[in-house]
N, C-alpha and C. Protein backbone atom coordinates (compact mmCIF):
# COMPACT_ATOMS: atom_id res chain seq x y z
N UNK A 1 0.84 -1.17 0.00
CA UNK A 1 0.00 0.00 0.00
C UNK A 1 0.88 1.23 0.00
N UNK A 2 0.07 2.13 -0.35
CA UNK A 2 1.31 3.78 -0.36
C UNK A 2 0.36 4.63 -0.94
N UNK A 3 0.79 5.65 -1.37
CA UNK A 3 0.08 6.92 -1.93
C UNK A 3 -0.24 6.65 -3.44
N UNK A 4 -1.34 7.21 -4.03
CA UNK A 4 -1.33 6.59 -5.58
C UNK A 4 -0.11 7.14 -6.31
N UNK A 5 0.03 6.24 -7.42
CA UNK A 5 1.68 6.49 -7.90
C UNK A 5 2.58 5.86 -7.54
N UNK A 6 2.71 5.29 -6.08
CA UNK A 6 4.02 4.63 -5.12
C UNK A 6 4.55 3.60 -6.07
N UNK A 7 3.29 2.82 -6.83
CA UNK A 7 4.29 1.82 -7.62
C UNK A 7 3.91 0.16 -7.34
N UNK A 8 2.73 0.74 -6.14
CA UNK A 8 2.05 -0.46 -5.35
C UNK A 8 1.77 -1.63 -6.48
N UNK A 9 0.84 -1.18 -7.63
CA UNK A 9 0.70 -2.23 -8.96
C UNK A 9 2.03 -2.85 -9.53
N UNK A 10 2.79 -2.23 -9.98
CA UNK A 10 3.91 -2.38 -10.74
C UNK A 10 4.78 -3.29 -10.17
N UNK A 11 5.18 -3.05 -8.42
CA UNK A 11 5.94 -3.67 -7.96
C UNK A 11 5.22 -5.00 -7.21
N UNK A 12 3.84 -5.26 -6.74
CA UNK A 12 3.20 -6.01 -6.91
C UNK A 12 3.23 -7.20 -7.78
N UNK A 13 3.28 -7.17 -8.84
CA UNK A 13 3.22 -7.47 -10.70
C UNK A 13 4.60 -8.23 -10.52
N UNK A 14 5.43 -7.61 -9.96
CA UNK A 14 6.30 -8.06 -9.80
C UNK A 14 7.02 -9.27 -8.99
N UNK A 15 6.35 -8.87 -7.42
CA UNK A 15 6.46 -9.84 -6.60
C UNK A 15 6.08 -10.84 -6.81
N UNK A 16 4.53 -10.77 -7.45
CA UNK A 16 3.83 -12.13 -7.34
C UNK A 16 4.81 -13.35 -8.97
N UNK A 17 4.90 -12.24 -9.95
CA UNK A 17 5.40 -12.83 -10.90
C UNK A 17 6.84 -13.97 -10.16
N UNK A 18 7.62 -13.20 -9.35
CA UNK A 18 8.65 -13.61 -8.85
C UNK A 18 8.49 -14.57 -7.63
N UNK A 19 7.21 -14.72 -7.18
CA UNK A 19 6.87 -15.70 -5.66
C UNK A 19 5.95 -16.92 -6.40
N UNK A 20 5.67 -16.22 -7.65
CA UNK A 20 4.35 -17.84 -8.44
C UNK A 20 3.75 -17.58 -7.48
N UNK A 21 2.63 -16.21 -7.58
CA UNK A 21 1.35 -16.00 -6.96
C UNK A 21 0.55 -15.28 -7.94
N UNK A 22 -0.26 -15.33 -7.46
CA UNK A 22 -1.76 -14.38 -8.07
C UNK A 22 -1.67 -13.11 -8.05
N UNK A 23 -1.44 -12.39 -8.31
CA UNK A 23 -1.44 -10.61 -8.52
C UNK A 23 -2.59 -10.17 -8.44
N UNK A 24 -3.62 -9.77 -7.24
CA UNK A 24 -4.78 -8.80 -7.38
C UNK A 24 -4.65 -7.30 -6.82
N UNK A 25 -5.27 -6.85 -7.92
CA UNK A 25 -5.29 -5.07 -7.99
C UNK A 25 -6.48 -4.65 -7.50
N UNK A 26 -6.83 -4.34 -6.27
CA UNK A 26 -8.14 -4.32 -5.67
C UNK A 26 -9.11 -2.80 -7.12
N UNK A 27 -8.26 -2.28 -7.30
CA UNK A 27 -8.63 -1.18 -8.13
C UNK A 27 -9.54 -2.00 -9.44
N UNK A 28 -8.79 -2.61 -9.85
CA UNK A 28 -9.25 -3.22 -11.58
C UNK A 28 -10.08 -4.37 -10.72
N UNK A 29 -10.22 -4.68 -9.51
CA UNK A 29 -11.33 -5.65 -9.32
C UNK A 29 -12.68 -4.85 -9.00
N UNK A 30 -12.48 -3.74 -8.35
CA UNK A 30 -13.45 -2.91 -8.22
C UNK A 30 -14.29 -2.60 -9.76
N UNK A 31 -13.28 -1.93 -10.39
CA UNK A 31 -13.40 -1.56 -11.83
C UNK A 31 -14.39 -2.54 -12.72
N UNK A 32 -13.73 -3.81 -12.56
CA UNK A 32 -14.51 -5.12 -13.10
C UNK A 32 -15.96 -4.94 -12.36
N UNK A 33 -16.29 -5.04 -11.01
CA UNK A 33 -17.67 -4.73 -10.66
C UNK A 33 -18.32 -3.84 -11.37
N UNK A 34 -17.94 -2.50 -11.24
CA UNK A 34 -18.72 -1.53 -11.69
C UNK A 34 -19.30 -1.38 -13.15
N UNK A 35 -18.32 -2.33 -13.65
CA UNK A 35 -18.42 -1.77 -15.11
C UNK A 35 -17.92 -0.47 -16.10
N UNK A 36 -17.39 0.52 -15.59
CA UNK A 36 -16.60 1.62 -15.44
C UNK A 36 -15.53 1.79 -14.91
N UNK A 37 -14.74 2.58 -15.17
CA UNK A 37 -13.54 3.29 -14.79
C UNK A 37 -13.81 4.19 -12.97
N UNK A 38 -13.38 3.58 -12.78
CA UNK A 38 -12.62 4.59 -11.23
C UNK A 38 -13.33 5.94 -11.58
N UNK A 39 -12.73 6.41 -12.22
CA UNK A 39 -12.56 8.18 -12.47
C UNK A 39 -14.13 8.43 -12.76
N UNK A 40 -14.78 7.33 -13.43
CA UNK A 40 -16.04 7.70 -13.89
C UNK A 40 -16.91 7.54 -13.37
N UNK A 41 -17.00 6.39 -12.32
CA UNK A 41 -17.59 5.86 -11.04
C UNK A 41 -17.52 7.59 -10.03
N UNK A 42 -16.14 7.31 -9.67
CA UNK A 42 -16.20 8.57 -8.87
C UNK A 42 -17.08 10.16 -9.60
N UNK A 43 -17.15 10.40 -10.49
CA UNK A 43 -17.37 11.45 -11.26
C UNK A 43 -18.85 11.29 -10.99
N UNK A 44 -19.79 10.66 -11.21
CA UNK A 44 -21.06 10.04 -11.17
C UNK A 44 -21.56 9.77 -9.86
N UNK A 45 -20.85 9.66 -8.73
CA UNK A 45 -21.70 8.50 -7.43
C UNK A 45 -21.31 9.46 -6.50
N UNK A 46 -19.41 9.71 -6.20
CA UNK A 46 -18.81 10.68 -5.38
C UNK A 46 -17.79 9.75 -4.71
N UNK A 47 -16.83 10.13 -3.95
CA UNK A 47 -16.02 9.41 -3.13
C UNK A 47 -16.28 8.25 -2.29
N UNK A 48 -17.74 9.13 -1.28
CA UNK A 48 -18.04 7.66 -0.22
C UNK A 48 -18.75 6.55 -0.77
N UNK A 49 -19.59 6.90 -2.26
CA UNK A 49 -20.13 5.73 -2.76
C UNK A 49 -18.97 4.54 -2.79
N UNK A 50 -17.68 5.20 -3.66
CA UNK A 50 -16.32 4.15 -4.10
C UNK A 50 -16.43 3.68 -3.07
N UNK A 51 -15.79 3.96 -2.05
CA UNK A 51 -14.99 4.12 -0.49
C UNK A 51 -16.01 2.59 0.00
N UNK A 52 -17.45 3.05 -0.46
CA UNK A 52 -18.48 1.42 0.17
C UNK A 52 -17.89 0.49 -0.42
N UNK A 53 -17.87 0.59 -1.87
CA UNK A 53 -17.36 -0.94 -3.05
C UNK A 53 -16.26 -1.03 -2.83
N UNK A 54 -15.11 0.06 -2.22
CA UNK A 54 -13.74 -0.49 -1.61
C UNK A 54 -13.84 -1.40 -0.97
N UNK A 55 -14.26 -0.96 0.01
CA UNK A 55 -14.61 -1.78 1.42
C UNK A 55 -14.96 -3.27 1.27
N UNK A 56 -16.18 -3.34 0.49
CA UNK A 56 -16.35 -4.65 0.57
C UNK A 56 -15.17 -5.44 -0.61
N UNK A 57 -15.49 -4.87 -1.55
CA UNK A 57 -14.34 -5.36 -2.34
C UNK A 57 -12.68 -6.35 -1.94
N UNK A 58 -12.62 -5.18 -0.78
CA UNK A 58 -11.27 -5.66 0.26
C UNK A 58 -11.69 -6.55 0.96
N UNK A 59 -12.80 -6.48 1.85
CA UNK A 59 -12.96 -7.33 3.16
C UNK A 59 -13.56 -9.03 2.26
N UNK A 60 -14.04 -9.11 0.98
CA UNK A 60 -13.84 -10.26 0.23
C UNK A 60 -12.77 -10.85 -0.25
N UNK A 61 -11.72 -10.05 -0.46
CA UNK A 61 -10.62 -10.85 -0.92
C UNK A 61 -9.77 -10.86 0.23
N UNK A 62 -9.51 -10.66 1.52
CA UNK A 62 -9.07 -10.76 2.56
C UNK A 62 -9.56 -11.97 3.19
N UNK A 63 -10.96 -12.27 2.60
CA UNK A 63 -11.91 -13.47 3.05
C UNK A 63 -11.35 -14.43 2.61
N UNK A 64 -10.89 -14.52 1.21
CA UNK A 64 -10.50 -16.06 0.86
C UNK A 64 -9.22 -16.05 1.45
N UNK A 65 -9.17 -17.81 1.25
CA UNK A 65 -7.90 -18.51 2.00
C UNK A 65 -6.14 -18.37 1.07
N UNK A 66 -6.73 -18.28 -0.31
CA UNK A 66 -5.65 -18.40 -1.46
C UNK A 66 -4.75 -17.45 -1.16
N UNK A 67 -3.31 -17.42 -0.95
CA UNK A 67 -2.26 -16.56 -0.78
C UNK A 67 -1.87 -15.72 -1.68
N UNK A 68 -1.73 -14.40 -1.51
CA UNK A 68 -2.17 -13.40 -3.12
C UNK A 68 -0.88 -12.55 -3.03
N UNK A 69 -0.65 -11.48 -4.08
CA UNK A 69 0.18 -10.54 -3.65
C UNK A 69 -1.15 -9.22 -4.23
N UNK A 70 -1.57 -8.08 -3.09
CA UNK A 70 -2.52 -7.55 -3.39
C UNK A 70 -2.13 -6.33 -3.26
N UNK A 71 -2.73 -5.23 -4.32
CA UNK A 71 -2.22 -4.22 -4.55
C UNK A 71 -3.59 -3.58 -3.75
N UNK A 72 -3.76 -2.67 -2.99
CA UNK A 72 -4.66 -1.41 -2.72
C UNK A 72 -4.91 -0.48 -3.11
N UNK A 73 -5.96 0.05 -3.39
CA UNK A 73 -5.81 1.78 -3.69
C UNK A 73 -5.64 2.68 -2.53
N UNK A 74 -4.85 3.23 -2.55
CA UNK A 74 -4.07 4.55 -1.92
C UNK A 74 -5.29 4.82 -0.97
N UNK A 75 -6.34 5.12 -1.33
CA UNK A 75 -7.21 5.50 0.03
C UNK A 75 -8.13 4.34 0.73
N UNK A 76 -7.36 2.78 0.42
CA UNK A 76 -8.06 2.04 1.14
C UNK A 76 -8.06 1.85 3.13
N UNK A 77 -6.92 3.28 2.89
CA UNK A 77 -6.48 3.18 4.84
C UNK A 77 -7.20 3.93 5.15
N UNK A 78 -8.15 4.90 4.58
CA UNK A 78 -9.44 5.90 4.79
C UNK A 78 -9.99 5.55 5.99
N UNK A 79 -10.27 4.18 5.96
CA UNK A 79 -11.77 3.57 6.67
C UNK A 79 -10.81 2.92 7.70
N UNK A 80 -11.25 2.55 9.12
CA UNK A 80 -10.91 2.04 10.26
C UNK A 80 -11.23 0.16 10.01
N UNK A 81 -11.91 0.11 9.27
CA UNK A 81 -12.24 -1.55 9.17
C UNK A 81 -11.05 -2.10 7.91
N UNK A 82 -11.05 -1.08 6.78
CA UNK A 82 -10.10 -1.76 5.74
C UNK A 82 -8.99 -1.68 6.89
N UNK A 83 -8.13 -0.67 7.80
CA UNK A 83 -7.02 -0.92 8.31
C UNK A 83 -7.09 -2.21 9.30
N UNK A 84 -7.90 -2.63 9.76
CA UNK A 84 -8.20 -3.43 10.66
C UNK A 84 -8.69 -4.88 9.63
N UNK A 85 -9.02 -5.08 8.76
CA UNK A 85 -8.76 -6.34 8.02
C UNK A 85 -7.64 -6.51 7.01
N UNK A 86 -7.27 -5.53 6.79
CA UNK A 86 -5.40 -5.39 6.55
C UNK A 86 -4.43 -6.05 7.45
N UNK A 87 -4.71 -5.21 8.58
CA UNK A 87 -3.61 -5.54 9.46
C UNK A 87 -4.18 -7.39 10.16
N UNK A 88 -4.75 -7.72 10.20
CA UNK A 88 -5.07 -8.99 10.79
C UNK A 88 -5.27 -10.34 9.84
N UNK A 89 -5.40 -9.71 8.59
CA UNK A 89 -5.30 -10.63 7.27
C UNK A 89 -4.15 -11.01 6.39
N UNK A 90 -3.45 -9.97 6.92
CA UNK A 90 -2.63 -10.15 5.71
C UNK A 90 -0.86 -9.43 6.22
N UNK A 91 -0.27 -9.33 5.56
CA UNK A 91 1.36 -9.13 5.96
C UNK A 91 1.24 -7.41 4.89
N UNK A 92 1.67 -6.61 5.48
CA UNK A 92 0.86 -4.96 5.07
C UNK A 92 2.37 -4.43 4.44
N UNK A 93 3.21 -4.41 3.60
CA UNK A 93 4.34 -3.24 3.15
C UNK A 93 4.39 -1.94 2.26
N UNK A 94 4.20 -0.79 3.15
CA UNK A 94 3.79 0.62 2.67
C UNK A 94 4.89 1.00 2.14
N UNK A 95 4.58 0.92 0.88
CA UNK A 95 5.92 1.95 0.03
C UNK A 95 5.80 3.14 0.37
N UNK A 96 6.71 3.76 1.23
CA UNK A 96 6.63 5.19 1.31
C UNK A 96 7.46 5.87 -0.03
N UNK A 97 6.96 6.83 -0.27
CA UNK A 97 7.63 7.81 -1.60
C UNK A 97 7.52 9.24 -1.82
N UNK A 98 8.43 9.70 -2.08
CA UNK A 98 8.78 11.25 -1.92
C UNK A 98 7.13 11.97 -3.25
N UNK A 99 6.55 12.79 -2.42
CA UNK A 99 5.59 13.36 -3.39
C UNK A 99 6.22 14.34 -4.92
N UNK A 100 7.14 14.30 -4.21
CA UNK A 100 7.59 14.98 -5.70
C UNK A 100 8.37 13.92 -6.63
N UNK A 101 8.81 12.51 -6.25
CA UNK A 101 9.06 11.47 -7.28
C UNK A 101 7.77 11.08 -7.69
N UNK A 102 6.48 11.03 -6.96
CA UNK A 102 4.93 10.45 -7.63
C UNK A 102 4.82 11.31 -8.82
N UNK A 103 4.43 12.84 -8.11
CA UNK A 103 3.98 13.80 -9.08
C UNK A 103 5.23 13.77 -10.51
N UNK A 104 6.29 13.77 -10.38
CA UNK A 104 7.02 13.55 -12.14
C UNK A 104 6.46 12.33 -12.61
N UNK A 105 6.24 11.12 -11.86
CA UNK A 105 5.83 9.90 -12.67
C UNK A 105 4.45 10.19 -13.07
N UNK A 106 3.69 10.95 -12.69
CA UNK A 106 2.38 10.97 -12.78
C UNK A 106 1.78 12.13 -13.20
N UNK A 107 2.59 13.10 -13.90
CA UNK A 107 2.67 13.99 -14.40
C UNK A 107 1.73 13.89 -15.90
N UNK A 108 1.53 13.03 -16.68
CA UNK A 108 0.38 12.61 -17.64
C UNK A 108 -0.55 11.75 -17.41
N UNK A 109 -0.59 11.27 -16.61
CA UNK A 109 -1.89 10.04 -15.97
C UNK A 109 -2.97 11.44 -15.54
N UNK A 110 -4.43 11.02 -16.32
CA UNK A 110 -5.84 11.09 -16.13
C UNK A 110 -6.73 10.72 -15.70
N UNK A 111 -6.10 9.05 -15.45
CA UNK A 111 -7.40 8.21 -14.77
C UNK A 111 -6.97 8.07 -13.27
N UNK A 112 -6.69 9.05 -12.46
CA UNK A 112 -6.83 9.11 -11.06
C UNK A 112 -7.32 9.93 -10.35
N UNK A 113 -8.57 9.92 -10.21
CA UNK A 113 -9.41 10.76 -9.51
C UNK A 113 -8.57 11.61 -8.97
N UNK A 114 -8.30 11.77 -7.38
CA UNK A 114 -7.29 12.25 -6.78
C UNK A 114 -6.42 13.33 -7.02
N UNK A 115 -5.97 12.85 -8.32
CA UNK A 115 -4.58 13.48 -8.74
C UNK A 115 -4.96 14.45 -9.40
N UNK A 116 -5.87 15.04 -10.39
CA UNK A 116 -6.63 15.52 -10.92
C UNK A 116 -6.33 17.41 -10.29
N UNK A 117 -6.52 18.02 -11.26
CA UNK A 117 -6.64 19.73 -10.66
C UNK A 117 -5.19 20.06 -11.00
N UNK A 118 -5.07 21.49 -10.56
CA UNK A 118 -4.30 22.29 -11.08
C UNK A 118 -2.64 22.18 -10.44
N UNK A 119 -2.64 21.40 -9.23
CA UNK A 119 -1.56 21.39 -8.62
C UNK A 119 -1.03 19.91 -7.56
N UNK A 120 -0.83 19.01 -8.78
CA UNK A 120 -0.83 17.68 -8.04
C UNK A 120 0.34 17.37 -7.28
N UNK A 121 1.62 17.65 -7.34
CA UNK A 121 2.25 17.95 -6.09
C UNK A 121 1.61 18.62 -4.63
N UNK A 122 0.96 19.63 -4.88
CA UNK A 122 -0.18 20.05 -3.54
C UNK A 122 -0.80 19.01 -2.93
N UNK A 123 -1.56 18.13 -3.70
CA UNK A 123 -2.47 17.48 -3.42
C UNK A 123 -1.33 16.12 -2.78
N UNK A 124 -0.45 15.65 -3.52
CA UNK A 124 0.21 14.68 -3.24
C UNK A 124 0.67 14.78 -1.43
N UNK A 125 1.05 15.90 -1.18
CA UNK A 125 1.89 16.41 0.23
C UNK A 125 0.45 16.38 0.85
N UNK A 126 -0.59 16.84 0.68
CA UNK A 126 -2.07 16.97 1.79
C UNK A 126 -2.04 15.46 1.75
N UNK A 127 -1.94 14.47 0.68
CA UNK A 127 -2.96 13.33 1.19
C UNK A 127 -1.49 12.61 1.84
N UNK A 128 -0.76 12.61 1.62
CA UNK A 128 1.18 12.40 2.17
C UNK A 128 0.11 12.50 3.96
N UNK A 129 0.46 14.15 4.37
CA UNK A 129 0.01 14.13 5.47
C UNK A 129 -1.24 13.55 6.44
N UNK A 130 -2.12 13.83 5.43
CA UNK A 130 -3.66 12.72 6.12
C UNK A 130 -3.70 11.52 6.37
N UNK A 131 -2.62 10.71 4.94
CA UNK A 131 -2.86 9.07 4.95
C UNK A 131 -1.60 8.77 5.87
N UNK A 132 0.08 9.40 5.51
CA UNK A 132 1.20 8.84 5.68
C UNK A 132 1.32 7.91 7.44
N UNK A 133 0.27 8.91 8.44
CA UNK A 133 0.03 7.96 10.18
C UNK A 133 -0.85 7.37 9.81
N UNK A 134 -1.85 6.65 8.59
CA UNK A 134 -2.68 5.89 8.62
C UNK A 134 -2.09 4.72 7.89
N UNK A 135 -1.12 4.46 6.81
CA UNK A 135 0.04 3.77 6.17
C UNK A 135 0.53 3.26 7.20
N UNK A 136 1.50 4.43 8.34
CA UNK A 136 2.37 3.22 9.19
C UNK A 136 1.58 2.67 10.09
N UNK A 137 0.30 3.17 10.88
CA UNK A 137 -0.08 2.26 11.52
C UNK A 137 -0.73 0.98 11.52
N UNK A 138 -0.98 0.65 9.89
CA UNK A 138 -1.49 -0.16 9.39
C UNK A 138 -0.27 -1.14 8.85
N UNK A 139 0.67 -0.72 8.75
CA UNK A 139 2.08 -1.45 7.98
C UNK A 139 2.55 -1.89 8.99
N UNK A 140 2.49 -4.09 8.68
CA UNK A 140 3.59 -4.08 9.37
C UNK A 140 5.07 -3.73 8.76
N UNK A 141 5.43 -3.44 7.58
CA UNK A 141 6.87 -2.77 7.39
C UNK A 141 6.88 -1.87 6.67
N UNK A 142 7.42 -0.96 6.56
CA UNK A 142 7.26 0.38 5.76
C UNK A 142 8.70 0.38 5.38
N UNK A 143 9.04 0.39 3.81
CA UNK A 143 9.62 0.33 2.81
C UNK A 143 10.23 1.58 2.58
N UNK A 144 11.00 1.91 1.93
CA UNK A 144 11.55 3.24 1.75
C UNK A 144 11.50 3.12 0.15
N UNK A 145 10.79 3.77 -0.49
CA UNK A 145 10.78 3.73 -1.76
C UNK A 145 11.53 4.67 -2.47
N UNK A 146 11.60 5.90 -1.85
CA UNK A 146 12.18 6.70 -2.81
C UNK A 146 13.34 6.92 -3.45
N UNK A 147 13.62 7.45 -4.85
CA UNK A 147 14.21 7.85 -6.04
C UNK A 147 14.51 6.06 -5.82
N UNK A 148 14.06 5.09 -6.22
CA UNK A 148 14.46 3.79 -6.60
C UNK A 148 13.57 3.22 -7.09
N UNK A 149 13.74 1.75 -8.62
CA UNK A 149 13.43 1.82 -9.22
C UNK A 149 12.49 0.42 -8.89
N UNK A 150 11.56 0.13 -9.60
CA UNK A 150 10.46 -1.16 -9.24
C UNK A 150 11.69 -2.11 -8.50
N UNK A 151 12.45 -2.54 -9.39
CA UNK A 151 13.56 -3.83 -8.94
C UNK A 151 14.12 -3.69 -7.59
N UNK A 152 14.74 -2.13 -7.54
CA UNK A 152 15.07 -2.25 -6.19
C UNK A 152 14.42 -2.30 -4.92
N UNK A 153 12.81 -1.63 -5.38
CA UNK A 153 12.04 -1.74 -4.33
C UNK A 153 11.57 -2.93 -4.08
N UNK A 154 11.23 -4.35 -5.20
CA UNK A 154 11.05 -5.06 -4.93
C UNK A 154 11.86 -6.02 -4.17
N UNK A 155 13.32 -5.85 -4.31
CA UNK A 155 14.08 -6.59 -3.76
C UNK A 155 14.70 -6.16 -1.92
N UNK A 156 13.77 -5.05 -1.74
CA UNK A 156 13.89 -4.87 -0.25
C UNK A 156 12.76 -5.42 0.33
N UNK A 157 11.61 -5.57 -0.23
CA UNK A 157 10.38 -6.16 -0.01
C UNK A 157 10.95 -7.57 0.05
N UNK A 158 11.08 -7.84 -0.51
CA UNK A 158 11.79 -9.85 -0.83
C UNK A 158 12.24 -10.01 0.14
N UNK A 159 13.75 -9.29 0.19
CA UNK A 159 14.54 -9.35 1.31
C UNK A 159 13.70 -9.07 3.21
N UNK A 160 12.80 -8.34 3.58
CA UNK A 160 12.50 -7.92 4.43
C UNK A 160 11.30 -9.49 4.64
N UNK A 161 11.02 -9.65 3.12
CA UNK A 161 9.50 -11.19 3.86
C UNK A 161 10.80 -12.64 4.29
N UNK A 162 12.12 -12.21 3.43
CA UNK A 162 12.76 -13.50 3.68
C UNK A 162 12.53 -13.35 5.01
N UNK A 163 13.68 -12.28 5.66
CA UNK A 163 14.06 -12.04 7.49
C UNK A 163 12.74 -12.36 8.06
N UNK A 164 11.83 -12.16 7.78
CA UNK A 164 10.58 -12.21 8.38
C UNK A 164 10.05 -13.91 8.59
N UNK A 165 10.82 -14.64 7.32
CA UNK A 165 10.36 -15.83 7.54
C UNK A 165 8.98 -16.27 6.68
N UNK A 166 8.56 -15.20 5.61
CA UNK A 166 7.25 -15.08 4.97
C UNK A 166 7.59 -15.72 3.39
N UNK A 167 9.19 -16.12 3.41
CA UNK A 167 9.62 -16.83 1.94
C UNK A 167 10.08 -17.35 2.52
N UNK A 168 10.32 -18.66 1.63
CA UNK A 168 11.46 -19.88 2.07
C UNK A 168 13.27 -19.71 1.88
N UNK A 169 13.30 -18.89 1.59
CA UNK A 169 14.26 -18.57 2.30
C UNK A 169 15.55 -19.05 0.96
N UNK A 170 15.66 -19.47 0.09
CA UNK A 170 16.23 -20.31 -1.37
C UNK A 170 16.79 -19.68 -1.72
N UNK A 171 17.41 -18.30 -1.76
CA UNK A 171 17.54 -17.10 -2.48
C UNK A 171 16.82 -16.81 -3.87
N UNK A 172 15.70 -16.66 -3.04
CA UNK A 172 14.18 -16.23 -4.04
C UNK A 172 14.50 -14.66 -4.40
N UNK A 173 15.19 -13.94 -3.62
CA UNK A 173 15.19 -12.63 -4.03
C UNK A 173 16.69 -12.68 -4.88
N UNK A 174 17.59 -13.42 -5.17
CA UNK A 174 18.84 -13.12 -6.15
C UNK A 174 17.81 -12.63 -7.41
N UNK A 175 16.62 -13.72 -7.81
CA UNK A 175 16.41 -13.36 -8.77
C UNK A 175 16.04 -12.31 -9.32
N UNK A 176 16.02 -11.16 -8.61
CA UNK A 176 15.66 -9.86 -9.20
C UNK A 176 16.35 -9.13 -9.64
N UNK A 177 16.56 -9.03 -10.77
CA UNK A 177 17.30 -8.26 -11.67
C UNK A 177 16.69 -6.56 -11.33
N UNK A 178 18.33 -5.68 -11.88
CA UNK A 178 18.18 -4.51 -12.27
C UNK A 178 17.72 -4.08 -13.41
C-alpha cells in the first residue's frame, strides 16, 4: 500500500510474478464490478459511494484462504475496518515515496481521480500528510521507496518477507534483476 503512484501495482506485478502467486489489484477488481472506470464511477456517485465498493471489495478478498500478492488503492487506509482487516489478514508493506518522485511519474496520468486539478504535487503532500500515520499504523513494514526503481524496491520487499520468515528462504530474491 502507499500513496497513488508509489508503484504499489507495478511492484506487486512483480512480486507475485517472482513468488508464483496471483497478482490482485483491488482497483481493476473494483473496476470489473462496476463496469466503469474509477474516475467515472467517482465522477457520477462521489467518493463515499467508491470508499463502500472499496470496502467490501477488500474485506472479500481478505476473506479467501488463497495466498495473493494484493495491490490497494491509496485511500483504502481511509476507513478504520479496511485498516483493521489489513492488518489482521494479511502481511501490510507501505511503500513510502517522496511526493515529488509520484507527481514527475504521474505527471500525464488522467485516470486518477485524486490526482486531478491544477496542482498535483499540492495534493500529493495533503494526502502524504492525512494518509502517511494511517500507512504506518497499518504497515507491518514500511519500505523506503524513494528515487528507486520497481527492482530495487522489490528486492527490499523480498529481502524484508525473507528475514521475516514469509519466503522460504532459497535465495528467491537473487532473482531480481536490475
Amino acid at each position: 500500500m502507499g500513496l497513488p503512484g508509489s508503484g504499489k501495482s507495478t511492484i506487486g506485478r512483480h512480486l507475485a510474478r517472482l513468488w508464483k502467486l496471483r497478482f490482485v489489484d483491488t482497483d481493476h477488481v473494483i473496476e470489473q464490478r462496476l463496469g466503469c472506470s474509477i474516475k467515472a464511477f467517482f465522477a457520477a456517485q462521489g467518493e463515499v459511494a467508491f470508499r463502500d465498493i472499496e470496502s467490501q471489495v477488500l474485506a472479500e478478498l481478505l476473506q479467501q484462504d488463497q495466498v495473493c500478492v494484493l495491490s490497494t488503492g491509496g485511500g483504502a487506509i481511509l476507513r478504520a475496518q479496511n485498516r483493521e482487516v489489513l492488518k489482521a489478514r494479511s502481511t501490510v508493506f507501505y511503500l513510502q515515496s517522496l511526493p515529488e518522485d509520484i507527481a514527475r511519474r504521474l505527471r500525464n496520468d488522467t485516470t486518477r481521480p485524486l490526482m486531478q486539478g491544477d496542482d498535483p504535487l499540492k495534493r500529493l503532500h495533503t494526502l502524504l500528510q492525512e494518509r502517511g500515520p494511517l500507512y504506518l499504523e497499518t504497515a507491518h513494514y514500511a519500505i523506503d521507496a524513494a528515487r528507486q526503481n520497481a527492482s530495487q524496491v522489490s528486492r527490499k520487499i523480498c529481502m524484508q518477507a525473507e528475514l521475516a520468515g514469509l519466503l522460504p528462504g532459497h535465495g528467491i530474491c537473487n532473482a531480481i534483476e536490475d
